[in-house]
PDB file of N, CA and C in Angstrom:
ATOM      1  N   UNK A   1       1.870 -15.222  -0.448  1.00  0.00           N
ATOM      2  CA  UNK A   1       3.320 -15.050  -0.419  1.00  0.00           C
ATOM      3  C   UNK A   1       3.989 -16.415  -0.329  1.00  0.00           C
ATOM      4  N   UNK A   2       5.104 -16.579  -0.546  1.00  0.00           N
ATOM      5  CA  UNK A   2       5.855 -17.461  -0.978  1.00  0.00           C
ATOM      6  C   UNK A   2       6.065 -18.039   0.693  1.00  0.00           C
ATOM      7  N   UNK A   3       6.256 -19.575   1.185  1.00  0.00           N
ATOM      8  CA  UNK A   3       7.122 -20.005   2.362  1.00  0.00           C
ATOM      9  C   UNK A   3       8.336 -19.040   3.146  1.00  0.00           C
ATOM     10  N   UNK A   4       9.277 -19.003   1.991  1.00  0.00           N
ATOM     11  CA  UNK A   4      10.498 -18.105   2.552  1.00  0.00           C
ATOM     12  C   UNK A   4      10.465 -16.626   2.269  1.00  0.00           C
ATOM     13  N   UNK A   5       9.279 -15.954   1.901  1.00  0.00           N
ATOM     14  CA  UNK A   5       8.953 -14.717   2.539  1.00  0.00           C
ATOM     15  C   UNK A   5       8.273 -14.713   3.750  1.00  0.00           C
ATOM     16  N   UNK A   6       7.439 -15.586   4.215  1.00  0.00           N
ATOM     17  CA  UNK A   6       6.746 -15.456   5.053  1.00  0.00           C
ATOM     18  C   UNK A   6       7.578 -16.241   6.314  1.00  0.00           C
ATOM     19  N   UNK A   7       8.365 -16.764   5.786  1.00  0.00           N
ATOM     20  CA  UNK A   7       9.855 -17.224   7.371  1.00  0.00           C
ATOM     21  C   UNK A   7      10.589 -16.215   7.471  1.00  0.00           C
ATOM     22  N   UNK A   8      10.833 -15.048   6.266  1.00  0.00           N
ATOM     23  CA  UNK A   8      11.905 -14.327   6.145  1.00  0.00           C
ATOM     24  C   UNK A   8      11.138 -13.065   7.069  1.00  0.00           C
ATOM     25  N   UNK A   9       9.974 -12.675   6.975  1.00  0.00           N
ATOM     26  CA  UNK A   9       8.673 -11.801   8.253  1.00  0.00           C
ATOM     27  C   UNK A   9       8.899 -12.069   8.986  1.00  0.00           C
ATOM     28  N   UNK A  10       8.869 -13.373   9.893  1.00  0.00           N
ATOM     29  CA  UNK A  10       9.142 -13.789  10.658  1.00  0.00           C
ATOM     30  C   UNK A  10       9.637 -13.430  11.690  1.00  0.00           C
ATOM     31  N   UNK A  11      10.787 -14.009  10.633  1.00  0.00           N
ATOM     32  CA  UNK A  11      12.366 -13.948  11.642  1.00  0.00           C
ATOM     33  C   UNK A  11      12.632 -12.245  11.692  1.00  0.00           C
ATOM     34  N   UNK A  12      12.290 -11.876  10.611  1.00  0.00           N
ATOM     35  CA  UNK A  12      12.546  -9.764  10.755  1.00  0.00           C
ATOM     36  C   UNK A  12      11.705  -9.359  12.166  1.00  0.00           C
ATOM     37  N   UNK A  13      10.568  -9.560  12.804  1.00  0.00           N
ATOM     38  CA  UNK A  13       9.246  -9.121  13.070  1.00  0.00           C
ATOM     39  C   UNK A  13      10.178  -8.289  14.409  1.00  0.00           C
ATOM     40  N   UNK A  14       9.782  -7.280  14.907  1.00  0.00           N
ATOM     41  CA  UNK A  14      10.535  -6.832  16.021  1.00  0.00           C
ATOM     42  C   UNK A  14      10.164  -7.551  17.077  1.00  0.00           C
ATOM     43  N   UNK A  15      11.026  -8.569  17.758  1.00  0.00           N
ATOM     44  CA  UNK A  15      10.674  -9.478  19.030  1.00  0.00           C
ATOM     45  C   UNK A  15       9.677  -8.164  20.234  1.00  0.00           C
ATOM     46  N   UNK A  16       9.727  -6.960  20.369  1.00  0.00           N
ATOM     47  CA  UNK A  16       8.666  -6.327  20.990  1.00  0.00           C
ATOM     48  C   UNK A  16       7.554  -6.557  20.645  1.00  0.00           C
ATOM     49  N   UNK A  17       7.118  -6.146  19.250  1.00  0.00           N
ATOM     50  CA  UNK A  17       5.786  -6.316  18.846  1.00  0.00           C
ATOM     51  C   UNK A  17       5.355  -7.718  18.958  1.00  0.00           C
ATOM     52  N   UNK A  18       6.331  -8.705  18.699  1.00  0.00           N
ATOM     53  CA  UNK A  18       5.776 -10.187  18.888  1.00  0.00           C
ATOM     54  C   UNK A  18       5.796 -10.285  20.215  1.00  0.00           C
ATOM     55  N   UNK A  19       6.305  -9.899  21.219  1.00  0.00           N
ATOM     56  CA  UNK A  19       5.433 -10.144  22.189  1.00  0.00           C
ATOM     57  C   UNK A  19       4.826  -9.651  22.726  1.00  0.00           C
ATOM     58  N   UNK A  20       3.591  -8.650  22.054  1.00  0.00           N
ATOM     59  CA  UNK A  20       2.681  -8.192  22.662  1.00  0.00           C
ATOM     60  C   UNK A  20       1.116  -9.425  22.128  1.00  0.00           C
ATOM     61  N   UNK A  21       1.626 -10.133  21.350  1.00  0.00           N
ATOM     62  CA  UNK A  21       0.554 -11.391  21.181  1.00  0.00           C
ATOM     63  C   UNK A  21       0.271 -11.346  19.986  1.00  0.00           C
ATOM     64  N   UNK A  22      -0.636 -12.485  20.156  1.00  0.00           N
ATOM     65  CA  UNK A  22      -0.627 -13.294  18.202  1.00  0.00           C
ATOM     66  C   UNK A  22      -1.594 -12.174  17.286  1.00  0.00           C
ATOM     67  N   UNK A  23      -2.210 -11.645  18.007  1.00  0.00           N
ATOM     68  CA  UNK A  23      -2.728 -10.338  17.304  1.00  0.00           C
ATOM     69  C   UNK A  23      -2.243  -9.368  16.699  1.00  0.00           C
ATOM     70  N   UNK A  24      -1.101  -9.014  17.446  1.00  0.00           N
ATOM     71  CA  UNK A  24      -0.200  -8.036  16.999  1.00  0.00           C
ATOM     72  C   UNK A  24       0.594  -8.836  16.212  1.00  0.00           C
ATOM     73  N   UNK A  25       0.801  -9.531  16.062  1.00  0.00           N
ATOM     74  CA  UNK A  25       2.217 -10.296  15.776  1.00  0.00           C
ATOM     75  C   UNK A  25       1.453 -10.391  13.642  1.00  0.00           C
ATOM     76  N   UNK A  26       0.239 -10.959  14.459  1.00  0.00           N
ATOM     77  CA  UNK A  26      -0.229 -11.531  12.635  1.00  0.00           C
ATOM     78  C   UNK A  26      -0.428 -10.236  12.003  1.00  0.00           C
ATOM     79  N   UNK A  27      -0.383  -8.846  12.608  1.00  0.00           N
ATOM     80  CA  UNK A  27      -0.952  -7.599  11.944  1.00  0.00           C
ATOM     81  C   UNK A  27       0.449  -7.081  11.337  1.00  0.00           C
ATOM     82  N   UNK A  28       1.627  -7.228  12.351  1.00  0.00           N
ATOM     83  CA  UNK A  28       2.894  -6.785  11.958  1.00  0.00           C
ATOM     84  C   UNK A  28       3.468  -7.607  10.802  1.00  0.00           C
ATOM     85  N   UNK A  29       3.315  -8.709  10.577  1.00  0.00           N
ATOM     86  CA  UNK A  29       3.603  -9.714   9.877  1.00  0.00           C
ATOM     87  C   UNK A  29       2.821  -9.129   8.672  1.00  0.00           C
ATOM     88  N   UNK A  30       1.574  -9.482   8.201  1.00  0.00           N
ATOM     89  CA  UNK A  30       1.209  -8.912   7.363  1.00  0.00           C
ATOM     90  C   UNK A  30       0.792  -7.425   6.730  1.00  0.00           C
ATOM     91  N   UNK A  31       1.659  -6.683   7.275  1.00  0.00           N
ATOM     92  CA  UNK A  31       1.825  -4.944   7.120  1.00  0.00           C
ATOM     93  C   UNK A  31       3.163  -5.621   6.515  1.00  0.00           C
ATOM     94  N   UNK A  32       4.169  -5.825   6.759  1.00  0.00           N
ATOM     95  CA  UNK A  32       5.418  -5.801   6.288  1.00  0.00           C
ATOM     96  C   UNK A  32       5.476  -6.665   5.456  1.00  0.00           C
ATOM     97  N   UNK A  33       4.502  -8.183   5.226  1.00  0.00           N
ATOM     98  CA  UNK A  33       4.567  -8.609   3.851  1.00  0.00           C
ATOM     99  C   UNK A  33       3.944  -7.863   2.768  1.00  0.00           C
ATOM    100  N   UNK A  34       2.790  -7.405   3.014  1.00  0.00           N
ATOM    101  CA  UNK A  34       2.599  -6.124   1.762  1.00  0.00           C
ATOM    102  C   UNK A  34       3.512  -5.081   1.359  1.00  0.00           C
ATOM    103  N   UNK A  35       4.056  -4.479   1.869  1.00  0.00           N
ATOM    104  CA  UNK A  35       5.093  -3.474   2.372  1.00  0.00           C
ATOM    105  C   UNK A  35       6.402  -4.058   1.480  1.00  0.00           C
ATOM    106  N   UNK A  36       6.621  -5.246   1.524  1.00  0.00           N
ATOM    107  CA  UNK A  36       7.982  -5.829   0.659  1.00  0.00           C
ATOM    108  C   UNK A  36       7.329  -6.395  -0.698  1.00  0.00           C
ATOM    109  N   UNK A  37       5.830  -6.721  -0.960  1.00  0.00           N
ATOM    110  CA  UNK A  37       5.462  -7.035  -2.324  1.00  0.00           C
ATOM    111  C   UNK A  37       4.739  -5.978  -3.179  1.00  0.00           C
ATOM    112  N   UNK A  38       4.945  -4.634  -2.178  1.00  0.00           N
ATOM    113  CA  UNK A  38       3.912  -3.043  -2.917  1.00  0.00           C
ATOM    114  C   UNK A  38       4.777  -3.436  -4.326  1.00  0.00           C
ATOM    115  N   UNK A  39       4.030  -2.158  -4.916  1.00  0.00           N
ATOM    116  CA  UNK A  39       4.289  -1.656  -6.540  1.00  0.00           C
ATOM    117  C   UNK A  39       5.385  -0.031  -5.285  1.00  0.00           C
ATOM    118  N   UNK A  40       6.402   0.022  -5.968  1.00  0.00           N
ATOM    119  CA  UNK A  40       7.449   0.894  -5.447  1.00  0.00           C
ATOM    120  C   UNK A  40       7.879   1.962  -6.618  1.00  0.00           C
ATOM    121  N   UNK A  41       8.060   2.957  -6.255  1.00  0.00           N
ATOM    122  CA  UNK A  41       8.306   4.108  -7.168  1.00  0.00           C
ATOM    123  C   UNK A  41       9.152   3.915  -8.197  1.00  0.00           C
ATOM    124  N   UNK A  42       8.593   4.151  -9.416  1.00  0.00           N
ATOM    125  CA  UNK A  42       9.424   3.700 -10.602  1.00  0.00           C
ATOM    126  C   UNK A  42       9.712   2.268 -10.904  1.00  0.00           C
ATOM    127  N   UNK A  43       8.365   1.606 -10.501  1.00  0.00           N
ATOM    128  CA  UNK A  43       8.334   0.157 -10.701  1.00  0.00           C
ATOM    129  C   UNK A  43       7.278   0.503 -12.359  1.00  0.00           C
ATOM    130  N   UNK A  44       7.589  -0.166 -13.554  1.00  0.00           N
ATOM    131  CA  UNK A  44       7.110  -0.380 -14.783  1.00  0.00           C
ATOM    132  C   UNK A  44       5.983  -1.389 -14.683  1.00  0.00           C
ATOM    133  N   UNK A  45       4.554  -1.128 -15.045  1.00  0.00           N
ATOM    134  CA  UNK A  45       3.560  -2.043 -14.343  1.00  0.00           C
ATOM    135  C   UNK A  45       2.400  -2.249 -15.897  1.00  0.00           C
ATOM    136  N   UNK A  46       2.335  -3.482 -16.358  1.00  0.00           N
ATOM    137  CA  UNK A  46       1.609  -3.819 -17.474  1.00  0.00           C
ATOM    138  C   UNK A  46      -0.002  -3.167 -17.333  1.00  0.00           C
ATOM    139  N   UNK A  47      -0.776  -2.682 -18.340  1.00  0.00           N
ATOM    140  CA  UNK A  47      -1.753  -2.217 -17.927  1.00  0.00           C
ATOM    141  C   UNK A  47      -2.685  -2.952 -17.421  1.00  0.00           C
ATOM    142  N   UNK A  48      -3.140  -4.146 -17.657  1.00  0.00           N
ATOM    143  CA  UNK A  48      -3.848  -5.314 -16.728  1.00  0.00           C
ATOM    144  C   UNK A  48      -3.408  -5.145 -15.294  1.00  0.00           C
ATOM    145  N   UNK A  49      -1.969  -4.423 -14.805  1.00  0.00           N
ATOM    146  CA  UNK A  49      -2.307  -4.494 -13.525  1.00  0.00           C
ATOM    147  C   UNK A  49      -2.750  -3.567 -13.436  1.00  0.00           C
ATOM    148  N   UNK A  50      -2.343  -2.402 -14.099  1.00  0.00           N
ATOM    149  CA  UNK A  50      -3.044  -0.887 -13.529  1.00  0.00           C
ATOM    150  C   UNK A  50      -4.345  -1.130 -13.565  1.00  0.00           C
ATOM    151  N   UNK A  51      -5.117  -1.756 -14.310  1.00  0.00           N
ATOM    152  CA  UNK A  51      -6.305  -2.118 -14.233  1.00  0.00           C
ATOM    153  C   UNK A  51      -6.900  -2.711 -12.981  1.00  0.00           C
ATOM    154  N   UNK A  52      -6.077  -3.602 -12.486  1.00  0.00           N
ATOM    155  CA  UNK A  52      -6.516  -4.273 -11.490  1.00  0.00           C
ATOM    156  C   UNK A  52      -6.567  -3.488 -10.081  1.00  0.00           C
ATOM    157  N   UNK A  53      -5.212  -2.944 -10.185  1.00  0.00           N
ATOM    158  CA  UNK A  53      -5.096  -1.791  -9.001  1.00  0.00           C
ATOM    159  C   UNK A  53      -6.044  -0.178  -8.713  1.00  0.00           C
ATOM    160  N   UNK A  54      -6.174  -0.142  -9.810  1.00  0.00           N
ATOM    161  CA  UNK A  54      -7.903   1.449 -10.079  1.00  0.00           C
ATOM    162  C   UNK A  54      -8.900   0.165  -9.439  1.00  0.00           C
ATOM    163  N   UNK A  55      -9.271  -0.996 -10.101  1.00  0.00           N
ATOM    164  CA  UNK A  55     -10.487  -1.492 -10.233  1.00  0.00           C
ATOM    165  C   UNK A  55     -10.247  -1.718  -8.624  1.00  0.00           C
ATOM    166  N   UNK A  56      -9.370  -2.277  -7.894  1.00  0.00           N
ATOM    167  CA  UNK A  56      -9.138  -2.490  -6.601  1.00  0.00           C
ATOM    168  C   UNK A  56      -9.335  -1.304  -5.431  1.00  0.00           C
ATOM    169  N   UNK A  57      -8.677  -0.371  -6.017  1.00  0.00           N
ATOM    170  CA  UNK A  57      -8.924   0.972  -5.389  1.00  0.00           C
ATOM    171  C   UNK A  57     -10.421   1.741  -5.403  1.00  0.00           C
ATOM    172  N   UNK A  58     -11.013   1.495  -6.238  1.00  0.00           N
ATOM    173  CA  UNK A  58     -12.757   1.824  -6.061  1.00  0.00           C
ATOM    174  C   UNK A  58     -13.431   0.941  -5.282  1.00  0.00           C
ATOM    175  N   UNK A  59     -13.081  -0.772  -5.336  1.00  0.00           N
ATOM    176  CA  UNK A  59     -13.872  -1.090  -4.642  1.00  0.00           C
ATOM    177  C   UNK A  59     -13.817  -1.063  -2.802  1.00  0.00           C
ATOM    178  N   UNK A  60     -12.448  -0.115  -2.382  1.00  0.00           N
ATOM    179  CA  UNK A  60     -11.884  -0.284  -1.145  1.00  0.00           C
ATOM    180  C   UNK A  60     -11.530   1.465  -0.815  1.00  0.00           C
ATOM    181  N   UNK A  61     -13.192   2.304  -1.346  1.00  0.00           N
ATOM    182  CA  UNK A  61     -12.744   3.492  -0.920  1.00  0.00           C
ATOM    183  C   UNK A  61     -11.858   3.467   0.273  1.00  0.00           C
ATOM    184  N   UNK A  62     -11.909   2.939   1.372  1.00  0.00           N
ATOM    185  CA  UNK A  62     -11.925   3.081   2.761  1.00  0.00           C
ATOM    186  C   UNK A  62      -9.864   2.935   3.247  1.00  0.00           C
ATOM    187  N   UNK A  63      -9.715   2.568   1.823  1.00  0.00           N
ATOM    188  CA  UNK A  63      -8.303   1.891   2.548  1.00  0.00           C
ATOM    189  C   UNK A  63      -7.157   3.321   1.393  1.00  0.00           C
ATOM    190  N   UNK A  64      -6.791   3.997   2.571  1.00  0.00           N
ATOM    191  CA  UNK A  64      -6.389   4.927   1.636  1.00  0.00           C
ATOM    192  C   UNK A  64      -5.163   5.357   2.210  1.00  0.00           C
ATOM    193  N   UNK A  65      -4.302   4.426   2.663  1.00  0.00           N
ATOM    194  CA  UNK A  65      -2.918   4.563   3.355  1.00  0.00           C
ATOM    195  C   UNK A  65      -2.160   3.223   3.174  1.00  0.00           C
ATOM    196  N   UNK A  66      -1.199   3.164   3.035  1.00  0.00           N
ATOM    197  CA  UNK A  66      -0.075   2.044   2.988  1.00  0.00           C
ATOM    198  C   UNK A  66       0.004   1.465   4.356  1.00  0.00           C
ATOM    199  N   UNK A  67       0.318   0.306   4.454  1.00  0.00           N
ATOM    200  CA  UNK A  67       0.460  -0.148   6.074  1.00  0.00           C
ATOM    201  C   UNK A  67       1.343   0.663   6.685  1.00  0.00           C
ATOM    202  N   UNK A  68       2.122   1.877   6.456  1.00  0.00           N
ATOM    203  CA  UNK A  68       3.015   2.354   7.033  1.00  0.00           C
ATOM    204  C   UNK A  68       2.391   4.008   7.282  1.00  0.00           C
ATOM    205  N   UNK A  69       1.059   3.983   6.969  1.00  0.00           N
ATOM    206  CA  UNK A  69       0.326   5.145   7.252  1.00  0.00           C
ATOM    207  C   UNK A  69       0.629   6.092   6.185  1.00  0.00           C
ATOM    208  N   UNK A  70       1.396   6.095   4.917  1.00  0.00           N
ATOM    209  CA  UNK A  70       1.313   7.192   3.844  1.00  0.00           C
ATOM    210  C   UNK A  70       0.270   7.031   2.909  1.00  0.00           C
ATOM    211  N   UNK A  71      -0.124   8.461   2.680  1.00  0.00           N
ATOM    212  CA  UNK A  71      -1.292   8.250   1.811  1.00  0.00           C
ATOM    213  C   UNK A  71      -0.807   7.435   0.713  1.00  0.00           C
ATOM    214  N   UNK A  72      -2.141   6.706   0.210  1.00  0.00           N
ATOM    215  CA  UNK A  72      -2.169   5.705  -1.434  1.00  0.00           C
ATOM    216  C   UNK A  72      -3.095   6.894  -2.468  1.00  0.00           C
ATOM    217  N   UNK A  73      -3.564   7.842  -2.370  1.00  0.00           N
ATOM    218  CA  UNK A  73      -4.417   8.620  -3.616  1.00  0.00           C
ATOM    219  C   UNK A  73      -4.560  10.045  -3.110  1.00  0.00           C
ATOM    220  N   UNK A  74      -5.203  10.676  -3.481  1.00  0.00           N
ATOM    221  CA  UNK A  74      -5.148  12.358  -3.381  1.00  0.00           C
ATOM    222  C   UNK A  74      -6.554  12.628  -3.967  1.00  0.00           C
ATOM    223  N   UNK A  75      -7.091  13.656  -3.541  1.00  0.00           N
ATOM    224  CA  UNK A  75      -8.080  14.220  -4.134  1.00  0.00           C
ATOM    225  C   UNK A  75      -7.897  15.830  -4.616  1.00  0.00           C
ATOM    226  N   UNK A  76      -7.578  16.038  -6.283  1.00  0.00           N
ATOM    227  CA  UNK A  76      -7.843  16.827  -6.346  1.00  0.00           C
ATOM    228  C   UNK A  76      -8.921  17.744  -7.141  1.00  0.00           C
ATOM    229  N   UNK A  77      -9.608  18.892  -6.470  1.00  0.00           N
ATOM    230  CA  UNK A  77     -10.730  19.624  -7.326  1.00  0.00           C
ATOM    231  C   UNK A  77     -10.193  20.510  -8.265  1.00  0.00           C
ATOM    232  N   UNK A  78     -11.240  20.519  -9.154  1.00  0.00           N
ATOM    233  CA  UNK A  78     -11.537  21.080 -10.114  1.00  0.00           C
ATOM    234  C   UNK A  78     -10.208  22.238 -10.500  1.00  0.00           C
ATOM    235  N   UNK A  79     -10.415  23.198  -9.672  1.00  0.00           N
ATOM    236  CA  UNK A  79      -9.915  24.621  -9.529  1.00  0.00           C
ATOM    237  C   UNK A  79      -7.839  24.204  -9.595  1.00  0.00           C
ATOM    238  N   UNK A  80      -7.889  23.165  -8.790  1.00  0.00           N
ATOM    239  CA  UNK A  80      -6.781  22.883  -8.484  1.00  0.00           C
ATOM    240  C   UNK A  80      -5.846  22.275  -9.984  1.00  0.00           C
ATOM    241  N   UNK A  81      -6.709  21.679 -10.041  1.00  0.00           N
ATOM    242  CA  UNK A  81      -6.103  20.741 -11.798  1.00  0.00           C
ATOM    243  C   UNK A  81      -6.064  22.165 -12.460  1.00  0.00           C
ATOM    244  N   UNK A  82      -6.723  22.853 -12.538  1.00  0.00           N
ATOM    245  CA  UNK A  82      -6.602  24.225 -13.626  1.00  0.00           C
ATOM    246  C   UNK A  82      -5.437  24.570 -13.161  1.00  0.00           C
ATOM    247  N   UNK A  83      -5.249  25.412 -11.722  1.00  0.00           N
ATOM    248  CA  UNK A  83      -3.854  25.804 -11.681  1.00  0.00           C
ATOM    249  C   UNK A  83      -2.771  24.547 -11.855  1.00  0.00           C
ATOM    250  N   UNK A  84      -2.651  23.441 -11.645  1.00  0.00           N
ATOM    251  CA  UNK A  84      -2.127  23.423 -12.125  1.00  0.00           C
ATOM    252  C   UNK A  84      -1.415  23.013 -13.514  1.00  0.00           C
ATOM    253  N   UNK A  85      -2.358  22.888 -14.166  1.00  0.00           N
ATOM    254  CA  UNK A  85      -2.157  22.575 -15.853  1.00  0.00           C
ATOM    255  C   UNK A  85      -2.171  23.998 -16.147  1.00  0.00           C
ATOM    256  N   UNK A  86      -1.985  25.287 -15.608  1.00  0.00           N
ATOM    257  CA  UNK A  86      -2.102  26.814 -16.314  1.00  0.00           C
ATOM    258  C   UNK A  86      -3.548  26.636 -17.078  1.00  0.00           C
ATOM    259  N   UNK A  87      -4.685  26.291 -16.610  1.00  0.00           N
ATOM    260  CA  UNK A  87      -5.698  26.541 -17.792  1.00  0.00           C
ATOM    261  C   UNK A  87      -7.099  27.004 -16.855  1.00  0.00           C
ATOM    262  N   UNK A  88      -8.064  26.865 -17.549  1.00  0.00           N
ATOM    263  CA  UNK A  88      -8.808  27.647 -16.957  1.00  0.00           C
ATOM    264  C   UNK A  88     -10.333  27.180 -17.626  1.00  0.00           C
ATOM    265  N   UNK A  89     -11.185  26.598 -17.100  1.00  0.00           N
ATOM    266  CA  UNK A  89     -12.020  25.745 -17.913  1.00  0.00           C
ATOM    267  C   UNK A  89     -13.575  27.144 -18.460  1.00  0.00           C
TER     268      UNK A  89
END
């Protein structure tokens, strides 16, 4: 991230969480710089990134929430895609 995003964290960070220590402080800090550089709904994204972001997302089964705790993917079966595409394999 850029200098004056990472002064602009900073200075946002809720003075509570910063003072519960540099632990918390560097976790809050970097939850909310991801959080202001995500891909955001109805953001137009070249396919090299979509590429990058699938290829990123397989290698990080494990990370399957936004720093703000909403899911990032879904799983759905088989049965489910049928209803809902109306079809029936």
């Amino acid at each position: 991230a850029s200098p004056e995003r990472l002064i602009d964290a900073v200075l946002s960070a809720d003075d509570e969480r910063a003072s519960t220590g540099f632990q918390d402080l560097r976790r809050v800090l970097a939850a909310g710089m991801a959080c202001r550089s995500a891909v955001r709904f109805n953001d137009r994204l070249a396919d090299e990134d979509i590429r990058r972001l699938l290829s990123w997302s397989r290698a990080h089964p494990s990370c399957a929430a936004c720093p703000h705790g909403r899911p990032i993917r879904l799983t759905l079966t088989l049965p489910e895609l049928e209803q809902r595409f109306l079809r029936k394999a």
